[in-house]
C-alpha atoms as a PDB file:
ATOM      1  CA  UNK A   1     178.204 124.748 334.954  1.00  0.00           C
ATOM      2  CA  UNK A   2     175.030 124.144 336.802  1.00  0.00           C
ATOM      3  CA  UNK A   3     176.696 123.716 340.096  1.00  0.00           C
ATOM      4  CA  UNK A   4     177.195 126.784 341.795  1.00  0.00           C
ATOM      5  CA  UNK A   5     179.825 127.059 344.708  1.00  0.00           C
ATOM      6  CA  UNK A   6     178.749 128.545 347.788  1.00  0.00           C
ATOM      7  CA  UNK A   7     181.323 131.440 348.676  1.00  0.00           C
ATOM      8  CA  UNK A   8     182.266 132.130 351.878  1.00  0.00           C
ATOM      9  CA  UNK A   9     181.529 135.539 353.138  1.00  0.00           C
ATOM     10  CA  UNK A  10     184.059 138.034 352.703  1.00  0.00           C
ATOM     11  CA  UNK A  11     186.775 138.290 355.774  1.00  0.00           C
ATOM     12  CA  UNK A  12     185.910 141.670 356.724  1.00  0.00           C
ATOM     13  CA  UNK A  13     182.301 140.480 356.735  1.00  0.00           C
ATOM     14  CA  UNK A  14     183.127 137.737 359.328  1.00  0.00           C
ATOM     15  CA  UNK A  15     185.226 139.873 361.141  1.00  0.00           C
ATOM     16  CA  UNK A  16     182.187 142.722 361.748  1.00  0.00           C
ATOM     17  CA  UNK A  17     179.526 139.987 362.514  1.00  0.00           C
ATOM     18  CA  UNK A  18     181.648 138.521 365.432  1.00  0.00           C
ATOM     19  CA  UNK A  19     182.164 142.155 366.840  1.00  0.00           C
ATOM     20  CA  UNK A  20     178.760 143.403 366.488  1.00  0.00           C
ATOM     21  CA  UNK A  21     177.972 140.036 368.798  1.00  0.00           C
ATOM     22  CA  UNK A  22     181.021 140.426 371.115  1.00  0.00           C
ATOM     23  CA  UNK A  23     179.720 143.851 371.716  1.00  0.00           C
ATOM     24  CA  UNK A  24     175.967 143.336 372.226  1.00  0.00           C
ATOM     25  CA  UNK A  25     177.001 140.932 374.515  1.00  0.00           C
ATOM     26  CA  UNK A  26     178.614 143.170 376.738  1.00  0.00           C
ATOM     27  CA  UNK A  27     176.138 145.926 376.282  1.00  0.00           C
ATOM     28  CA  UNK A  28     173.475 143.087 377.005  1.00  0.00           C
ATOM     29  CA  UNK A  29     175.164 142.237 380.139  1.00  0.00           C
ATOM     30  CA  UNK A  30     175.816 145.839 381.431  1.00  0.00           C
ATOM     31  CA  UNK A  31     172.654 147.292 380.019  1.00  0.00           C
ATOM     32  CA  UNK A  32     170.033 144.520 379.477  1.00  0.00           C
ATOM     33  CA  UNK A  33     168.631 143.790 375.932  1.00  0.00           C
ATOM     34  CA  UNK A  34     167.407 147.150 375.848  1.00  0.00           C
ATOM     35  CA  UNK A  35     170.627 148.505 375.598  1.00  0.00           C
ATOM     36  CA  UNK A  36     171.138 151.313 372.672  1.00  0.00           C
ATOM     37  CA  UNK A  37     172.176 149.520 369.352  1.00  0.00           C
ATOM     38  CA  UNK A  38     174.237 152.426 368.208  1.00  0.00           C
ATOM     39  CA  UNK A  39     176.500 152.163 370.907  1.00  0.00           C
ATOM     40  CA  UNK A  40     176.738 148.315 370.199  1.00  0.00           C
ATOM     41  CA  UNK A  41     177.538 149.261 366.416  1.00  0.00           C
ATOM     42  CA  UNK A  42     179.910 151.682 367.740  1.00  0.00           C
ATOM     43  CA  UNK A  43     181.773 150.112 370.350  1.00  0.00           C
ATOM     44  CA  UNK A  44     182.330 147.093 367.640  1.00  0.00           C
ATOM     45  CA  UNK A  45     183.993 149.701 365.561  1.00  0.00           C
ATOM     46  CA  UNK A  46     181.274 149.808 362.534  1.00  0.00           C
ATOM     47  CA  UNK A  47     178.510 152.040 361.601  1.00  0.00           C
ATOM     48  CA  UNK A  48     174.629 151.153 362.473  1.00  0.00           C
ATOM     49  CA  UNK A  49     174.156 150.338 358.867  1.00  0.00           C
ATOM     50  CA  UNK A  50     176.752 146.954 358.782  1.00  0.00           C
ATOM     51  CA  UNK A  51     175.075 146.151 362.586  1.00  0.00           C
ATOM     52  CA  UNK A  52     171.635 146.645 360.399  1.00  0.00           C
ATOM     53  CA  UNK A  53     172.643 144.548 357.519  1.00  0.00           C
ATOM     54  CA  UNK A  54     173.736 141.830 359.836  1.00  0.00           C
ATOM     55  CA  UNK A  55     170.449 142.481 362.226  1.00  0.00           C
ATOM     56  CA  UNK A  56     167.622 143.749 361.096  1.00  0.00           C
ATOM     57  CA  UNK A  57     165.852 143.986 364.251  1.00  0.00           C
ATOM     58  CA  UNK A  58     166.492 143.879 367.806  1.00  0.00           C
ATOM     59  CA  UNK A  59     165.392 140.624 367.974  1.00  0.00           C
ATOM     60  CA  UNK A  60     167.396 139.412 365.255  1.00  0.00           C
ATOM     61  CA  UNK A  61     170.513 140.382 366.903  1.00  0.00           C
ATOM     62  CA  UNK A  62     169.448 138.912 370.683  1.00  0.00           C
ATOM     63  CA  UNK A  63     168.856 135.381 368.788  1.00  0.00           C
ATOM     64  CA  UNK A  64     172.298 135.797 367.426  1.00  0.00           C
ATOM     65  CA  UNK A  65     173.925 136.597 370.741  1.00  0.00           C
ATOM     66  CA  UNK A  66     171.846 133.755 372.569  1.00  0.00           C
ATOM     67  CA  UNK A  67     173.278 131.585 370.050  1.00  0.00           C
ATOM     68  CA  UNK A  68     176.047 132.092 371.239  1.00  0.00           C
ATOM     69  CA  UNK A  69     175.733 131.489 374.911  1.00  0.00           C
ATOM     70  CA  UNK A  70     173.529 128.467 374.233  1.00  0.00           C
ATOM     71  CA  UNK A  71     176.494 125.856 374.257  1.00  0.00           C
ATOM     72  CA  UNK A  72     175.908 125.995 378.640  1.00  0.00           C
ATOM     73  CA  UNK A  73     172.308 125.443 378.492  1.00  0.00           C
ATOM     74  CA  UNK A  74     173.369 122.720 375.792  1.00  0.00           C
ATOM     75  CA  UNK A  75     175.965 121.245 378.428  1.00  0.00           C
ATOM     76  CA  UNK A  76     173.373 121.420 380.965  1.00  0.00           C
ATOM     77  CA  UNK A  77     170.698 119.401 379.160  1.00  0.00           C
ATOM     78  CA  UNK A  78     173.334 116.856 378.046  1.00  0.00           C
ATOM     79  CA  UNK A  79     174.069 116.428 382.184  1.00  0.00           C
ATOM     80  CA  UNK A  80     170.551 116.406 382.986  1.00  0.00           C
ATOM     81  CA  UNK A  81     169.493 113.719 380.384  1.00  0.00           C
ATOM     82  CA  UNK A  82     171.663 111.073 382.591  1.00  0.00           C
ATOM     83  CA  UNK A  83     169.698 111.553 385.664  1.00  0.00           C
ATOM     84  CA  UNK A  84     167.329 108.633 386.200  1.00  0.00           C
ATOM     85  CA  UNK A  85     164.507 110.169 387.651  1.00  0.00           C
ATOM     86  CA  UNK A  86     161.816 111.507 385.226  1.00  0.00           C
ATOM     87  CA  UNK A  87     160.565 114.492 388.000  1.00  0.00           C
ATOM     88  CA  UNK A  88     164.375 115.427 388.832  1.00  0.00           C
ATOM     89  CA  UNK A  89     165.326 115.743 385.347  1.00  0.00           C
ATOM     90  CA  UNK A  90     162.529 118.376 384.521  1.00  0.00           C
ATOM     91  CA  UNK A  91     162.857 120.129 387.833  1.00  0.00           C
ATOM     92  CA  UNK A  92     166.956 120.257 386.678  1.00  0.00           C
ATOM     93  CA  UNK A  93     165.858 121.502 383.433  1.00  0.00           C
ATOM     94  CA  UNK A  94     163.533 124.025 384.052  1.00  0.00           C
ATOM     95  CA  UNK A  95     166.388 125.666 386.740  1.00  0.00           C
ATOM     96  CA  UNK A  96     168.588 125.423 383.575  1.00  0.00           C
ATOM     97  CA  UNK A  97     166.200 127.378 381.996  1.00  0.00           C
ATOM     98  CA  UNK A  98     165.583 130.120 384.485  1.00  0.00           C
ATOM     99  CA  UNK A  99     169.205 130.537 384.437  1.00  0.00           C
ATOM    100  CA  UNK A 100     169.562 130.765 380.714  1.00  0.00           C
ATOM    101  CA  UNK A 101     166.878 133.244 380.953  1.00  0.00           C
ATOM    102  CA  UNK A 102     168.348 135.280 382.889  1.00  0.00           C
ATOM    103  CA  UNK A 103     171.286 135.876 381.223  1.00  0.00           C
ATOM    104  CA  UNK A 104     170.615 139.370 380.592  1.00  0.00           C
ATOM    105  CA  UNK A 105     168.409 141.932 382.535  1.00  0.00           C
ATOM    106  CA  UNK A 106     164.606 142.332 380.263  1.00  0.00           C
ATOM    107  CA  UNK A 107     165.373 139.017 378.469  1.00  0.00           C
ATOM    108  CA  UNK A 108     162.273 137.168 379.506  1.00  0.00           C
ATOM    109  CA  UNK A 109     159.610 139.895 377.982  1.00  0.00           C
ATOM    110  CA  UNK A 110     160.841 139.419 374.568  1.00  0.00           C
ATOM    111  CA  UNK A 111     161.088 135.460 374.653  1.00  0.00           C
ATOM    112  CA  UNK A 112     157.629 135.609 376.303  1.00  0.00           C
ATOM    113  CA  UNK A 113     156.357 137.633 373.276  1.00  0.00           C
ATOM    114  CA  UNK A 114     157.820 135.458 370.492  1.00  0.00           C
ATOM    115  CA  UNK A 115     156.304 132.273 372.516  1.00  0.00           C
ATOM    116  CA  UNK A 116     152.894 133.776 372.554  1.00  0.00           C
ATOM    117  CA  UNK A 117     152.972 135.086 369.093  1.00  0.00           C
ATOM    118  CA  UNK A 118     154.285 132.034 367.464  1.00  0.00           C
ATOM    119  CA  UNK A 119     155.777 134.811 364.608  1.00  0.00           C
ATOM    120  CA  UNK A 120     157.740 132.635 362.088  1.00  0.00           C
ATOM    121  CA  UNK A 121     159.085 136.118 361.280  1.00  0.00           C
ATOM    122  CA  UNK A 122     160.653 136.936 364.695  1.00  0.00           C
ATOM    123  CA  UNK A 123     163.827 134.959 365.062  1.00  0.00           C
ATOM    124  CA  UNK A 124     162.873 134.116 368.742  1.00  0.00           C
ATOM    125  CA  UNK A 125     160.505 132.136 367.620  1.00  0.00           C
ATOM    126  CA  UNK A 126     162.632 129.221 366.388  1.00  0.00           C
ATOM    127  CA  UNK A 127     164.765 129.138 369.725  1.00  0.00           C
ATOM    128  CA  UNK A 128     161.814 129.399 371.911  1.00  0.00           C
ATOM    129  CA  UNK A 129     160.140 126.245 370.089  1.00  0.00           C
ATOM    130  CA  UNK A 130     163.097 124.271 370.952  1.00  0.00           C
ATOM    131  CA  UNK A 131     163.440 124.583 374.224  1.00  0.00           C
ATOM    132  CA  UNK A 132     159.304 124.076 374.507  1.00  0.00           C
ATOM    133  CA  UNK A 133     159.915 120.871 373.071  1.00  0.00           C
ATOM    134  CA  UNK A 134     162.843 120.038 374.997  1.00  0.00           C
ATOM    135  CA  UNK A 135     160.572 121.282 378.429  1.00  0.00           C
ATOM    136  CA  UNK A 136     157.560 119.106 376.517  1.00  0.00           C
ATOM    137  CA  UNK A 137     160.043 115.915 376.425  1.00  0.00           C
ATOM    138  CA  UNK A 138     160.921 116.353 380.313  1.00  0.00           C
ATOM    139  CA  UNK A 139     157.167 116.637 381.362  1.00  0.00           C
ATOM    140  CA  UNK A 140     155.986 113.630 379.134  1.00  0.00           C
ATOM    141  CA  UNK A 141     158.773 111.567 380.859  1.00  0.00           C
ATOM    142  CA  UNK A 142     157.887 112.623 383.897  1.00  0.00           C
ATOM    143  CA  UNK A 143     154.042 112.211 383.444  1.00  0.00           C
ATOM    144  CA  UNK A 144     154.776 108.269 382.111  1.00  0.00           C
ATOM    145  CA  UNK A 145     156.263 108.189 385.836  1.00  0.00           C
ATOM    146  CA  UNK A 146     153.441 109.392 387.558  1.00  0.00           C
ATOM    147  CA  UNK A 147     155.043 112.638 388.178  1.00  0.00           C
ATOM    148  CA  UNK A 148     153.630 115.398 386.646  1.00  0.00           C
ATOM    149  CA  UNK A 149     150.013 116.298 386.250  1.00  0.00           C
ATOM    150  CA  UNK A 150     148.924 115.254 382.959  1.00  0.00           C
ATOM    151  CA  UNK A 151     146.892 118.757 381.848  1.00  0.00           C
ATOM    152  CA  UNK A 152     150.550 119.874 382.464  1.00  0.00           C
ATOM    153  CA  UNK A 153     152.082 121.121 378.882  1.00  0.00           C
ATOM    154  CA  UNK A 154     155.821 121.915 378.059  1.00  0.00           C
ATOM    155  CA  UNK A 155     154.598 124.826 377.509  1.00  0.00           C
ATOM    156  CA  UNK A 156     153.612 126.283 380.615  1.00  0.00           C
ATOM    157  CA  UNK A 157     156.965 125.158 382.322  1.00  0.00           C
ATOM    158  CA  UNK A 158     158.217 127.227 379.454  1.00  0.00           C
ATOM    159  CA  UNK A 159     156.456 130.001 380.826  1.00  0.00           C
ATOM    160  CA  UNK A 160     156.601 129.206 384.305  1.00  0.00           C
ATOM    161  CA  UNK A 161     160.691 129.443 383.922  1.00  0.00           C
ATOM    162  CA  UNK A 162     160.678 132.395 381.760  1.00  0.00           C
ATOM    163  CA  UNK A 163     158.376 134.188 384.438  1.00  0.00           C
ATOM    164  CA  UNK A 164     160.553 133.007 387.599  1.00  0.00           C
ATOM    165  CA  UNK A 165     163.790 134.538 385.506  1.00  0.00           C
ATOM    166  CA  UNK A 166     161.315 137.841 384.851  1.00  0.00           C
ATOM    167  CA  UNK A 167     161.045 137.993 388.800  1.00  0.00           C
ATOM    168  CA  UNK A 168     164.630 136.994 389.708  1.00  0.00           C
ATOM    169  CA  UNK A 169     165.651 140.046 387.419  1.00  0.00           C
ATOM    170  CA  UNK A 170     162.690 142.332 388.054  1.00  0.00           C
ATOM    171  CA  UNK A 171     162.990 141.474 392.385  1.00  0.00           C
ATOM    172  CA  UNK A 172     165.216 141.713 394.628  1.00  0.00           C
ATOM    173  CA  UNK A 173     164.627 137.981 395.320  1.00  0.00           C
ATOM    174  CA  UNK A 174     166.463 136.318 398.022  1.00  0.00           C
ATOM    175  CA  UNK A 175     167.479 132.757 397.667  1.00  0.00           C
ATOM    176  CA  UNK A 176     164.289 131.979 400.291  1.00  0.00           C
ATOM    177  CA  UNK A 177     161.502 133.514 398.093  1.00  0.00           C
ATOM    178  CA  UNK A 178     163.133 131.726 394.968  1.00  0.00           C
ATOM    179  CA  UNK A 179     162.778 128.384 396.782  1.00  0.00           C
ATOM    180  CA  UNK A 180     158.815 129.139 398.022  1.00  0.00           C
ATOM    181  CA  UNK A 181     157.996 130.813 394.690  1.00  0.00           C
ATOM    182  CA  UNK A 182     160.223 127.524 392.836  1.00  0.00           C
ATOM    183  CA  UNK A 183     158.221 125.261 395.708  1.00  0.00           C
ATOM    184  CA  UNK A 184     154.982 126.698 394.218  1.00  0.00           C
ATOM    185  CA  UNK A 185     154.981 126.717 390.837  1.00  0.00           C
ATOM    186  CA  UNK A 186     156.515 122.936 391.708  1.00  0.00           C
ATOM    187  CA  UNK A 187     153.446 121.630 393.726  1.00  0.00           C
ATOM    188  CA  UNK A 188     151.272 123.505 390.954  1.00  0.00           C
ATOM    189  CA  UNK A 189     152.728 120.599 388.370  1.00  0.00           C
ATOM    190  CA  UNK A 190     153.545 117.883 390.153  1.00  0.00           C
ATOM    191  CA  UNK A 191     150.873 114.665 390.994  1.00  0.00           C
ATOM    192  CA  UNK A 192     149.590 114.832 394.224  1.00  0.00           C
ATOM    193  CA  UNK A 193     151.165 112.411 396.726  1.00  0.00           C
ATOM    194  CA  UNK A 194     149.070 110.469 399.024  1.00  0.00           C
END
């Protein structure tokens, strides 16, 4: 008697979830994370009180919905960990980045906030810690090949790709000021050449 089964959530339960996060993804894309959370509870066909039960906050609901769309940036790293070259494999990773980043419009403040904050209670937290580490295991591989400075930190690539997504969606940025602004932040990290 002392083993209890897990049950499974209910099917109408299941079936709520994945609409609340096929609709904030759509109001994410068209609207940015900003977007109004009744009309994501409404356009899923439930009231603000299931979206609520499922997501407390905001927040709670973007981690769910980057969740979902991390399986790419998963891909991506996957790619990137067969290229050879320490210093090509974090500048491949940090683009990955930027592009997960910018997935929705007004995505970067709120991942910037949870990485400063280190909040165990905002569910940003947790996602933003992995891909620091993942960013920290790039630079140290790239610093063991004489690369990268070595007062360089995972941590400020973190930011440094967070904060080139918060200008590609903030900007009207050309592909030319992306590469001088990419080219910057670059010779900023990188060892000096002779």
């Amino acid at each position: 008697m002392g083993d209890k089964q897990e049950r499974k959530p209910r099917a109408d339960v299941q079936r709520n979830r994945a609409a609340l996060l096929d609709a904030a993804q759509r109001h994410f894309l068209a609207h940015g994370v900003g977007a109004s959370l009744e009309a994501v509870a409404k356009d899923a066909g439930v009231g603000p009180g299931t979206l609520y039960r499922h997501f407390p906050t905001r927040e709670a609901l973007l981690a769910a919905v980057l969740q979902t769309r991390s399986a790419e940036l998963e891909q991506r790293r996957a790619d990137i960990d067969h290229i050879d070259a320490p210093a090509e494999a974090l500048r491949q990773w940090l683009r990955a980045m930027e592009d997960y980043f910018s997935s929705f419009s007004g995505l970067p403040e709120p991942l910037m906030a949870a990485a400063r904050a280190q909040d165990a209670d905002n569910p940003l937290t947790i996602p933003c810690d992995i891909l620091v580490k993942a960013t920290d295991d790039y630079v140290r591989a790239a610093q063991q090949d004489g690369h990268v400075r070595d007062a360089v930190t995972g941590y400020d690539l973190f930011l440094a790709a967070v904060s080139v997504a918060w200008t590609m969606g903030a900007a009207d940025l050309d592909t030319e000021s992306l590469g001088r602004l990419r080219t910057l932040i670059e010779s900023g990290y990188r060892e000096p050449t002779e």
